[in-house]
Protein backbone atom coordinates (compact mmCIF):
# COMPACT_ATOMS: atom_id res chain seq x y z
CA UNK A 1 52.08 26.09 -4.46
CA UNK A 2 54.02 22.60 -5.04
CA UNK A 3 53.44 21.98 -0.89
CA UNK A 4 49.75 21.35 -1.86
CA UNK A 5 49.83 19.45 -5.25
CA UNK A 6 49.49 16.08 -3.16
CA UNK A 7 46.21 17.91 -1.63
CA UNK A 8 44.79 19.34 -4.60
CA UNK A 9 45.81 16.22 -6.91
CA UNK A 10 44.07 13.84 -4.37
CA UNK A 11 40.97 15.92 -4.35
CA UNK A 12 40.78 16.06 -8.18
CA UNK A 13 41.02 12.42 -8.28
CA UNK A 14 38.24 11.69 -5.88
CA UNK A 15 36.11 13.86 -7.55
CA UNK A 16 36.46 12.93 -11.01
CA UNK A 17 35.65 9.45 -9.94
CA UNK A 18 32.88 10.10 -8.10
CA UNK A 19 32.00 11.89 -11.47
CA UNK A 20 32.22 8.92 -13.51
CA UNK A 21 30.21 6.48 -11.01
CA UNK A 22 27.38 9.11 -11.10
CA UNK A 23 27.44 9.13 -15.22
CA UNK A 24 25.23 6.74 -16.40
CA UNK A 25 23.10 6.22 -19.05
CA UNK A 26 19.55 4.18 -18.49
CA UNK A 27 16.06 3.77 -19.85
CA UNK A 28 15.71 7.62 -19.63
CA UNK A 29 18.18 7.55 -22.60
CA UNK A 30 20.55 10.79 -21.39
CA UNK A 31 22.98 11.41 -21.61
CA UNK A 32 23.29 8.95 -24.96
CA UNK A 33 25.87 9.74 -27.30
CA UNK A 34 29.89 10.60 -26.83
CA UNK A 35 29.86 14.17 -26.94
CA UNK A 36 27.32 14.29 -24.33
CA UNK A 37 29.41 11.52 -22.10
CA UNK A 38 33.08 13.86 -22.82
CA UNK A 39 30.85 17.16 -21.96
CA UNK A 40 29.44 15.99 -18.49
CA UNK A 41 32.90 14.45 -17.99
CA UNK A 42 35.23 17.27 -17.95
CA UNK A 43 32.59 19.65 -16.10
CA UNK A 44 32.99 17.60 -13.51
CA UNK A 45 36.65 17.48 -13.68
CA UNK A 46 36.32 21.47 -13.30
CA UNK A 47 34.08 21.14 -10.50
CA UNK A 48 36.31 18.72 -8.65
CA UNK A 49 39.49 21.30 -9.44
CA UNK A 50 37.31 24.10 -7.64
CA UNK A 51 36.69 21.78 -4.88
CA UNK A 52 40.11 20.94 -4.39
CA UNK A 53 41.93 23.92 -5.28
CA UNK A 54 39.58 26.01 -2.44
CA UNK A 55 41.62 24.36 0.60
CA UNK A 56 45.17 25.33 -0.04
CA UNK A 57 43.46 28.81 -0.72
CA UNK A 58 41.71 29.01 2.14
CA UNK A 59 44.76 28.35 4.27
CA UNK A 60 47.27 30.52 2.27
CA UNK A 61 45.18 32.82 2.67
CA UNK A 62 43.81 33.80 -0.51
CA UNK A 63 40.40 34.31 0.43
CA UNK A 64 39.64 35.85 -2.96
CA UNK A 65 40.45 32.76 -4.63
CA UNK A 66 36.79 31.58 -3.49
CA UNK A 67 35.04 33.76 -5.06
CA UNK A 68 35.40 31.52 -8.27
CA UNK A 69 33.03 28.69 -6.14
CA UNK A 70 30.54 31.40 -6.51
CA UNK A 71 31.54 31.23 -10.12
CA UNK A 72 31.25 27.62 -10.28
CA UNK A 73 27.72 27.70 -9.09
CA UNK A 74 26.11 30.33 -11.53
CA UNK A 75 28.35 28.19 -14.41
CA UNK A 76 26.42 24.77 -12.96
CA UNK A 77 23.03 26.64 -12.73
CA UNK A 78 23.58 27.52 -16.78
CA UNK A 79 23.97 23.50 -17.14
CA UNK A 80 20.47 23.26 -16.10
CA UNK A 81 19.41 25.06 -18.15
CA UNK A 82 21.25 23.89 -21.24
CA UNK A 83 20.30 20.37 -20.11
CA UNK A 84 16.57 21.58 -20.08
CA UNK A 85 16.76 23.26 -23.26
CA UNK A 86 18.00 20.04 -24.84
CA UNK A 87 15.78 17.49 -23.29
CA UNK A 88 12.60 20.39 -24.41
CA UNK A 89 14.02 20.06 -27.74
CA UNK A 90 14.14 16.48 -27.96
CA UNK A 91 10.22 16.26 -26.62
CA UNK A 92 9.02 18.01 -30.12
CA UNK A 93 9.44 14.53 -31.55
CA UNK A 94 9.23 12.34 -28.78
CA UNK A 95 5.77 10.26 -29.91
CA UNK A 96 5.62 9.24 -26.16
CA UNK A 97 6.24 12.59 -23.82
CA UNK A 98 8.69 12.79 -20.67
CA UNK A 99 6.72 15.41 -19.60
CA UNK A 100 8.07 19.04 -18.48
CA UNK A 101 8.34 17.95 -14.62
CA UNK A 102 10.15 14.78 -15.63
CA UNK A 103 12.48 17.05 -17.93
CA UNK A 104 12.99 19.85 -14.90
CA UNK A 105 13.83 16.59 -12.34
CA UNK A 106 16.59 15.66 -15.48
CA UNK A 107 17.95 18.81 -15.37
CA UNK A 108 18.47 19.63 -11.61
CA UNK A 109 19.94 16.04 -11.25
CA UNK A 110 22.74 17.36 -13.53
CA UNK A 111 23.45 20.63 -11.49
CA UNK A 112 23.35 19.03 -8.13
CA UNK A 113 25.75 16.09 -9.13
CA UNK A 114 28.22 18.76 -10.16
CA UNK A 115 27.34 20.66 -6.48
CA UNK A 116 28.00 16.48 -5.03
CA UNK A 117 31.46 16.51 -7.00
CA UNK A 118 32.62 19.37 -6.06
CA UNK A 119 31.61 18.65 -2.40
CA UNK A 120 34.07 15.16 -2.95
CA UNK A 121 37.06 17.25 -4.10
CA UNK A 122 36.78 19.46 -1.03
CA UNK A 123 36.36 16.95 1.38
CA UNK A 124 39.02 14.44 0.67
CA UNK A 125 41.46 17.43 0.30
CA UNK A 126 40.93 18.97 3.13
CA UNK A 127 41.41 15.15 4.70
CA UNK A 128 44.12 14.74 2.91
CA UNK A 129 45.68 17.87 4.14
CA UNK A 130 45.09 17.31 7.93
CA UNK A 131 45.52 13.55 8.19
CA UNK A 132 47.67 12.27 5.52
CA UNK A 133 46.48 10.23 1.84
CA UNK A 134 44.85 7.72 4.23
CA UNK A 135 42.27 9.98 5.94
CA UNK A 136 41.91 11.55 2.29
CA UNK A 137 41.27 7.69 1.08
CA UNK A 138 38.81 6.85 3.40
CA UNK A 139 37.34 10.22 2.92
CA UNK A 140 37.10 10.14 -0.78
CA UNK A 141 35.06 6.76 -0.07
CA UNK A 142 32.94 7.86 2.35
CA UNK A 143 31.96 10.70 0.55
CA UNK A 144 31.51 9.29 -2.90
CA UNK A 145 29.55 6.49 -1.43
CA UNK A 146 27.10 9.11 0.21
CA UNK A 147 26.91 11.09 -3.59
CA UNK A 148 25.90 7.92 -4.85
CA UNK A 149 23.01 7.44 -2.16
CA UNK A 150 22.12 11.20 -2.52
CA UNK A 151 20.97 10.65 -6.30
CA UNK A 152 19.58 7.33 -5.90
CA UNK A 153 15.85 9.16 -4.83
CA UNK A 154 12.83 7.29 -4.52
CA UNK A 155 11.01 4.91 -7.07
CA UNK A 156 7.27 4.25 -7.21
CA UNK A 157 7.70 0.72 -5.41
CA UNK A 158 8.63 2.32 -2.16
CA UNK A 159 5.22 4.55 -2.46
CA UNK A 160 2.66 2.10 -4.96
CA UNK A 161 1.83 -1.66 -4.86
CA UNK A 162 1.49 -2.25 -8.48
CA UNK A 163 -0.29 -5.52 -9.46
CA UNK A 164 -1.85 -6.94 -12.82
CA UNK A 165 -5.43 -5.48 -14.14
CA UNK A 166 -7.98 -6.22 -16.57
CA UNK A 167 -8.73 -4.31 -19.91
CA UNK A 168 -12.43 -4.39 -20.30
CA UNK A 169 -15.03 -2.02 -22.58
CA UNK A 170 -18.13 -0.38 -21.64
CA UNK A 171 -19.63 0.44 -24.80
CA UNK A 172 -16.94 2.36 -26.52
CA UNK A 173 -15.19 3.33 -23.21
CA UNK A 174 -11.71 1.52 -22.35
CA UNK A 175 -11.50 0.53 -18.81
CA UNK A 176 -8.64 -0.61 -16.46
CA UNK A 177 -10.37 -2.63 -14.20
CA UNK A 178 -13.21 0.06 -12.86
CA UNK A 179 -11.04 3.13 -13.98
CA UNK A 180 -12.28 4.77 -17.32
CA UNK A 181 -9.53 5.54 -19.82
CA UNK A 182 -10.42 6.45 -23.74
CA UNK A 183 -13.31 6.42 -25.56
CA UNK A 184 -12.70 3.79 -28.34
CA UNK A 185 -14.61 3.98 -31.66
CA UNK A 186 -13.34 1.27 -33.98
CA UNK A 187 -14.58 -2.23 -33.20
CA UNK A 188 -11.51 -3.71 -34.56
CA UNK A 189 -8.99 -1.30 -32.47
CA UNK A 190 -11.26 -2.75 -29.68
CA UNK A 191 -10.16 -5.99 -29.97
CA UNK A 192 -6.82 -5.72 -30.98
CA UNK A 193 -6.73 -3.74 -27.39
CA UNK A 194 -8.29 -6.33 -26.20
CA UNK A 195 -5.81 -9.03 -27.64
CA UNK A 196 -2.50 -7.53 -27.16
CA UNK A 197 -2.79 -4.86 -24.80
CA UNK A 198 -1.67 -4.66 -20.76
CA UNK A 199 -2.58 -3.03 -18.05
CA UNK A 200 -1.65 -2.82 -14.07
CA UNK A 201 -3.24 -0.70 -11.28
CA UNK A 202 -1.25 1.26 -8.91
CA UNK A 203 -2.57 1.22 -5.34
CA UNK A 204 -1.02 3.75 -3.01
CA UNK A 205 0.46 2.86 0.80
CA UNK A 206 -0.68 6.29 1.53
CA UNK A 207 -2.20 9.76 1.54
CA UNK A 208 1.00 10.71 0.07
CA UNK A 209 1.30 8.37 -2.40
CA UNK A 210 -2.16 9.02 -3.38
CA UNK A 211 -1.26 12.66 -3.79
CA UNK A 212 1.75 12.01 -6.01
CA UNK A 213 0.07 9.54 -8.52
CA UNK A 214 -3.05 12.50 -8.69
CA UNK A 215 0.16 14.87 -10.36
CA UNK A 216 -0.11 14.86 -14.20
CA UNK A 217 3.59 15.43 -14.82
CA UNK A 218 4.33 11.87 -12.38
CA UNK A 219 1.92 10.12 -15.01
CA UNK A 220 3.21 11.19 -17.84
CA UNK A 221 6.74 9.74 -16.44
CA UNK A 222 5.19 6.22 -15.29
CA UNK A 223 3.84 5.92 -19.20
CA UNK A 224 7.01 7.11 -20.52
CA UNK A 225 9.13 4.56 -18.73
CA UNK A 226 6.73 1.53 -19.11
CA UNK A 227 6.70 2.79 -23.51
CA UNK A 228 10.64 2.68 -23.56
CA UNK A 229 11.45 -0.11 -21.71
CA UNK A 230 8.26 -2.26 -23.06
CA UNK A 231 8.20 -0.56 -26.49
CA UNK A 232 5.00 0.63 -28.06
CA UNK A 233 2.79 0.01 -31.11
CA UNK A 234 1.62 3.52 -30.91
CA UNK A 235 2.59 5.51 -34.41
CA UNK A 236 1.38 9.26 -35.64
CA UNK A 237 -1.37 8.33 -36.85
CA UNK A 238 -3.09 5.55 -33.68
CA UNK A 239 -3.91 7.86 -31.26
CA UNK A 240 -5.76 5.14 -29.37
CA UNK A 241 -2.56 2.95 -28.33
CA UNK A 242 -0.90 6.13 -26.78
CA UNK A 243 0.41 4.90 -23.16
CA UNK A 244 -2.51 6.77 -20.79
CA UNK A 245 -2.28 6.73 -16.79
CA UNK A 246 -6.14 7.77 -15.41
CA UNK A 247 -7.03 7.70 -11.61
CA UNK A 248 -10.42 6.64 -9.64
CA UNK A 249 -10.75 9.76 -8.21
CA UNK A 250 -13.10 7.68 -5.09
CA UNK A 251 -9.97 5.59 -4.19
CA UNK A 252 -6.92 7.77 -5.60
CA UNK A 253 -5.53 4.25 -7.27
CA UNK A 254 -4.46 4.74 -10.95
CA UNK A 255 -4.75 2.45 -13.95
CA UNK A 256 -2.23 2.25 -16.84
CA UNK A 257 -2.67 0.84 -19.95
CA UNK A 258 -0.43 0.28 -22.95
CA UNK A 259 0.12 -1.45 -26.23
CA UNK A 260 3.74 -3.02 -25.48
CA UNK A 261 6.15 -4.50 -28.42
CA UNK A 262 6.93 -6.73 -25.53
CA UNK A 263 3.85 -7.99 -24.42
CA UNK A 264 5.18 -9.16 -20.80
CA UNK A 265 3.46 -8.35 -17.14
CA UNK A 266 6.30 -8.94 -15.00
CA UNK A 267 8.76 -6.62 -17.51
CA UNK A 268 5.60 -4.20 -17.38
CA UNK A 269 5.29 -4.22 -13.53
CA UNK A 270 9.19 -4.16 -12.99
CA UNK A 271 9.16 -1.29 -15.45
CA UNK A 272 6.60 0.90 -13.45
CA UNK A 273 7.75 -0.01 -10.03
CA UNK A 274 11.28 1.74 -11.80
CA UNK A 275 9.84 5.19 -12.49
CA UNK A 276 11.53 7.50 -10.03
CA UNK A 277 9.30 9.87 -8.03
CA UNK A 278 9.38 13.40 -9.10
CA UNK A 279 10.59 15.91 -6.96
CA UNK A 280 7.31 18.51 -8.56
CA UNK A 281 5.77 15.77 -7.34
CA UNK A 282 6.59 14.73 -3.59
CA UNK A 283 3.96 16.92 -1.56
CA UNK A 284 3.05 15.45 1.56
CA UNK A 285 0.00 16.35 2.57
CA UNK A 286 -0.02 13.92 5.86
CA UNK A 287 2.70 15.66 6.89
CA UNK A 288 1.19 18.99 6.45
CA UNK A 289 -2.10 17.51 8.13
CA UNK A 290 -0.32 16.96 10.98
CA UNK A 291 1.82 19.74 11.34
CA UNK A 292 -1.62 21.67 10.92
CA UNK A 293 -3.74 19.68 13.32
CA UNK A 294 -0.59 20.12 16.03
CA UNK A 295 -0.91 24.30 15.18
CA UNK A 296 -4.70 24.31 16.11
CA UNK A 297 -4.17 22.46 19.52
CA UNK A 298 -1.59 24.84 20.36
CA UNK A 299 -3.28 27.67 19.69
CA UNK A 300 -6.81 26.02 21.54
């Protein structure tokens, strides 16, 4: 169909770029290496020739043609879980965990950017095919701009105010300000925790905030960003300077503590204010509350 190549070329293009400005590689350390940049590359050059390649077969018609989209989606559902079964294998000797939820979040970010690109491809071509390469132009833009926005998701700034706290000891008990973490046995580990260890408290805006910070799985995620972009002095054999977030279950703040190569508070604050809320962990309970407390005056 050389009448479309214009359409289907356009599409292809938009897509792949959108592709590229969505492949990045960050403190979360994946995708890290070559193969895994040329692997995530040309999937989403096949997703963005299935998104451009479904107009001109629409309007032929060749409705059967679409049935490979359907295709395309169980293919981009096994890249989850190929992207979870790699990240699981690379926990067994991770010394400070991601954490299954953080891992699941990884891998559903990688199907649904492929979903995004393919989303790109169809939209500029069908522009393109109605309104000319301009509309397919502005299009492409538009619509790579809004991918981009789509997988930016929310951090723990816009839920937590995270400020500086004090490492203390109650007897043998490490505490974050009034939150008990460890129980510490070594009088010299004590102090060097004392010495050269940090720690900041996490205060929630809200009853939704509070309940994400409660979820193990967003913990484990705050400690395993602050430990890779801070470093860590924890080896095999110190269980005691393992990373450790631990709530006051009165007030639903949290406490983190850590034994940082870089022993900085801003870098350590910036760091946690980074970690991206976890989709296993966005409940809202307000919102439930509410929708709840609206059900019973109805019903009254």
């Amino acid at each position: 169909m050389p009448e479309y190549l214009i359409v289907i070329a356009s599409g292809i293009l938009a897509g792949t770029i959108s592709r590229i400005i969505l492949l990045r590689s960050d403190y979360r350390q994946y995708p890290g290496y070559p193969h895994g940049y040329l692997s995530h590359l040309l999937l989403g050059f096949i997703a963005s020739a299935l998104g451009a390649v479904a107009v001109p077969a629409v309007l032929k018609p060749e409705y059967t043609a679409v049935t490979f989209l359907a295709l395309a989606a169980q293919q981009f559902r096994e890249i989850r879980d190929m992207e979870r079964r790699t990240l699981e294998s690379l926990e067994r000797t991770e010394l400070i965990k991601r954490g299954l939820d953080y891992i699941e979040g990884i891998a559903r970010t990688f199907e649904a950017r492929n979903y995004l690109v393919m989303a790109t491809a169809f939209a500029t071509s069908l522009a393109t095919q109605f309104g000319g390469l301009v509309a397919g132009g502005i299009v492409a833009v538009i619509t790579i701009l809004l991918s981009r926005s789509l997988m930016s998701g929310d951090i723990l700034a816009d839920i937590c105010e995270v400020v500086p706290a004090r490492l203390s000891f109650e007897g043998p008990v490490l505490m974050v300000d009034e939150i008990g973490l460890i129980n510490v046995g070594l009088k010299e580990m004590r102090e060097d925790i004392l010495k050269n260890g940090l720690a900041v408290k996490l205060k929630p805006k809200d009853g939704n905030a509070r309940a994400i910070i409660h979820d193990m799985g967003q913990r484990k995620a705050i400690a395993f960003t602050a430990a890779v972009i801070l470093g860590t002095k924890k080896d095999v054999d110190i269980p005691e300077y393992t990373p450790l977030v631990r709530k006051n279950p009165d007030t639903g703040e949290a406490g983190l503590y850590i034994m940082p190569v870089e022993r900085d508070m801003e870098q350590l604050i910036a760091a946690v204010k980074l970690t991206p809320v976890l989709e296993s962990a966005s409940s809202k309970p307000l919102l439930a509350g509410s929708s709840i407390i609206k059900a019973k005056k109805k019903v009254g």
